[in-house]
C-alpha atoms as a PDB file:
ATOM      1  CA  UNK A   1    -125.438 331.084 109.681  1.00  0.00           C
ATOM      2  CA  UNK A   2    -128.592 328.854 109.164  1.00  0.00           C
ATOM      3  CA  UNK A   3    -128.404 325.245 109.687  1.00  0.00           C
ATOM      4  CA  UNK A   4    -130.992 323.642 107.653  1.00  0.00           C
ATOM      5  CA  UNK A   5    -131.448 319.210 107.298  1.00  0.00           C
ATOM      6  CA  UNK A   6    -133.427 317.717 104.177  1.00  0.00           C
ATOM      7  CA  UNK A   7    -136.544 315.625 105.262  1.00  0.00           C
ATOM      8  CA  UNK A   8    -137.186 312.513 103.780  1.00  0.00           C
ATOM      9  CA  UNK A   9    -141.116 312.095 103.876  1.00  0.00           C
ATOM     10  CA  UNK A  10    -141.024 308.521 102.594  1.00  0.00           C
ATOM     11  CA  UNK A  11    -137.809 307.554 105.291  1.00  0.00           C
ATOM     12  CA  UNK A  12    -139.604 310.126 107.502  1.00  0.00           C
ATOM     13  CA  UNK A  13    -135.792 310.925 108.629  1.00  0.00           C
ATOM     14  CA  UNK A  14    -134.143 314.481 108.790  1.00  0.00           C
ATOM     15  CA  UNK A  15    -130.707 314.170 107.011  1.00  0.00           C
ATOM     16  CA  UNK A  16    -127.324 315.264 108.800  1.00  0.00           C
ATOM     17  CA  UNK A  17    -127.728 318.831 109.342  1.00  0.00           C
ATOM     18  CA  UNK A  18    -125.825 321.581 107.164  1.00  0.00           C
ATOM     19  CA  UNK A  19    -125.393 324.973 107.135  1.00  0.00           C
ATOM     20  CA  UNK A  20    -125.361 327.996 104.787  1.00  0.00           C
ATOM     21  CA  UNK A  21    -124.784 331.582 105.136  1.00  0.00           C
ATOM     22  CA  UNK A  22    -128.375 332.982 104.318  1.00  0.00           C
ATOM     23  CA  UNK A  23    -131.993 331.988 103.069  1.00  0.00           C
ATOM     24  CA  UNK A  24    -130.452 332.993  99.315  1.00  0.00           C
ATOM     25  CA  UNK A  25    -127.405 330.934  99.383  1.00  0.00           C
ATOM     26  CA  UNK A  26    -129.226 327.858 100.548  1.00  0.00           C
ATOM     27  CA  UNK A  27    -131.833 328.376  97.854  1.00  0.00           C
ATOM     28  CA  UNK A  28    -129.304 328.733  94.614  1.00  0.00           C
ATOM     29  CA  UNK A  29    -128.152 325.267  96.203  1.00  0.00           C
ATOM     30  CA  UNK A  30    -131.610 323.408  96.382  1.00  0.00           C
ATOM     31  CA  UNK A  31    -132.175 324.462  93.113  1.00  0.00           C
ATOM     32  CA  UNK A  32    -129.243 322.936  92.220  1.00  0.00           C
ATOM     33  CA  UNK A  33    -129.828 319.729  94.113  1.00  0.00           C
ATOM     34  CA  UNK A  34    -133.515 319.207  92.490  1.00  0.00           C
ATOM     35  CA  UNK A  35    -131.948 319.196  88.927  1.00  0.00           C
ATOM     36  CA  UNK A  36    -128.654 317.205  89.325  1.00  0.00           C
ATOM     37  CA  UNK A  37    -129.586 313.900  87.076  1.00  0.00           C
ATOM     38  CA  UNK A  38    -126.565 312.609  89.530  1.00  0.00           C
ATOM     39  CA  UNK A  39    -128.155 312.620  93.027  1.00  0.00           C
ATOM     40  CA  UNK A  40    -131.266 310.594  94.221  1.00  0.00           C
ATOM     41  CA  UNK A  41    -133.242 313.527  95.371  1.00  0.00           C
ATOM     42  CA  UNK A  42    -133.833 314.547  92.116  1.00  0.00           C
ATOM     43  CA  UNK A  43    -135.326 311.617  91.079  1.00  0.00           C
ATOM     44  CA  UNK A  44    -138.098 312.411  93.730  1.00  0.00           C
ATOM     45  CA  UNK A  45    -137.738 315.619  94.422  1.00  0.00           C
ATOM     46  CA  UNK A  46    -141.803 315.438  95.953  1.00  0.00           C
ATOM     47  CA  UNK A  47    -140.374 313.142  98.509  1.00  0.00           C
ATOM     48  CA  UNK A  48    -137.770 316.144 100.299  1.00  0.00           C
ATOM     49  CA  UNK A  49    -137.849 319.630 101.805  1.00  0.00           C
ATOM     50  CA  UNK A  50    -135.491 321.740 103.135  1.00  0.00           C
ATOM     51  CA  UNK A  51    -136.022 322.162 106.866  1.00  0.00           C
ATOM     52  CA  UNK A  52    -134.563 324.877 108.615  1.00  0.00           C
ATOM     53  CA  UNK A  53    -133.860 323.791 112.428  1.00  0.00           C
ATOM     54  CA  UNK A  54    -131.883 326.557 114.159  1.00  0.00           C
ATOM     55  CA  UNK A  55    -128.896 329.090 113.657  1.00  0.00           C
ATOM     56  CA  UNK A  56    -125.139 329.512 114.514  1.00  0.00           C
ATOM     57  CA  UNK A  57    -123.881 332.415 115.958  1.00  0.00           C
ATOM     58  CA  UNK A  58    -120.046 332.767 115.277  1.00  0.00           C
ATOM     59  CA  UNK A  59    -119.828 335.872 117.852  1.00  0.00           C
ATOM     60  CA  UNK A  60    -121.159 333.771 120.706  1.00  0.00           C
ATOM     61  CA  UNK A  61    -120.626 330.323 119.589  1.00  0.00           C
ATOM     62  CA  UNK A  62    -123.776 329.206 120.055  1.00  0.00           C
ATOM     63  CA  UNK A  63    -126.139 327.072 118.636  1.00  0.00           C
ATOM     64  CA  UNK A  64    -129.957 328.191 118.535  1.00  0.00           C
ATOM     65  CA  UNK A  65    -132.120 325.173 117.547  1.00  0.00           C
ATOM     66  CA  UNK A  66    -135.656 325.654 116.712  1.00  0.00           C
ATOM     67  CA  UNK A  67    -138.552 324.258 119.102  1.00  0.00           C
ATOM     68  CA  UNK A  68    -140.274 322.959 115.582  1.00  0.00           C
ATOM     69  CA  UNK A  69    -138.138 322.602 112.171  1.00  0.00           C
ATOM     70  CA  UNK A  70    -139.743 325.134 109.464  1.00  0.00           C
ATOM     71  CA  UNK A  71    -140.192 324.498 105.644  1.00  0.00           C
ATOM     72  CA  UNK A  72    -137.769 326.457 103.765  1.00  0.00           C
ATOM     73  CA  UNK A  73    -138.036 325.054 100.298  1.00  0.00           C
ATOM     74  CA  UNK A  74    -139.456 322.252  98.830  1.00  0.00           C
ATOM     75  CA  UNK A  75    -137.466 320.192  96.436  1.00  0.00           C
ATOM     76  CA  UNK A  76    -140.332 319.399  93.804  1.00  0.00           C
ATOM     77  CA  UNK A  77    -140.771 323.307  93.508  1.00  0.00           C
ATOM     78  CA  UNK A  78    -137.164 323.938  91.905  1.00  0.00           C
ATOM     79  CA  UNK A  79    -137.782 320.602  89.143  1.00  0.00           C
ATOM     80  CA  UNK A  80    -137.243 321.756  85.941  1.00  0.00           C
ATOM     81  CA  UNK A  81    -139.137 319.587  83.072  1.00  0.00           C
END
């Protein structure tokens, strides 16, 4: 599984970390996310990307965190008008 935390760049803050079970998954839910009228992040969606920071490995139990978080997805680019 990826683990993945959305960046604030006004708070400059990483939010609690979560985790989905591929690139695709966590996409359908940022697109989601940018266009629910009901959560804040869609009000400024230019304001938050998805960071990925690392990976869980359910055979060894292990958690492999990144040295550097990587964009994933960028809120603003799943706003529709």
């Amino acid at each position: 599984m990826i683990i993945y935390s959305i960046y604030d760049s006004k708070a400059k803050t990483y939010g609690q970390p979560f985790y989905q079970l591929n690139s695709a998954v966590c996409e359908r839910s940022m697109k989601q996310l940018a266009n629910d009228p009901q959560n804040q992040m869609s009000h400024n969606p230019e304001d938050f990307n998805c960071m990925k920071i690392g990976e869980w490995c359910d055979k060894e139990g292990i958690i492999k965190a990144l040295n550097n978080p990587e964009l994933a997805y960028s809120l603003n680019s799943f706003k529709s008008e």
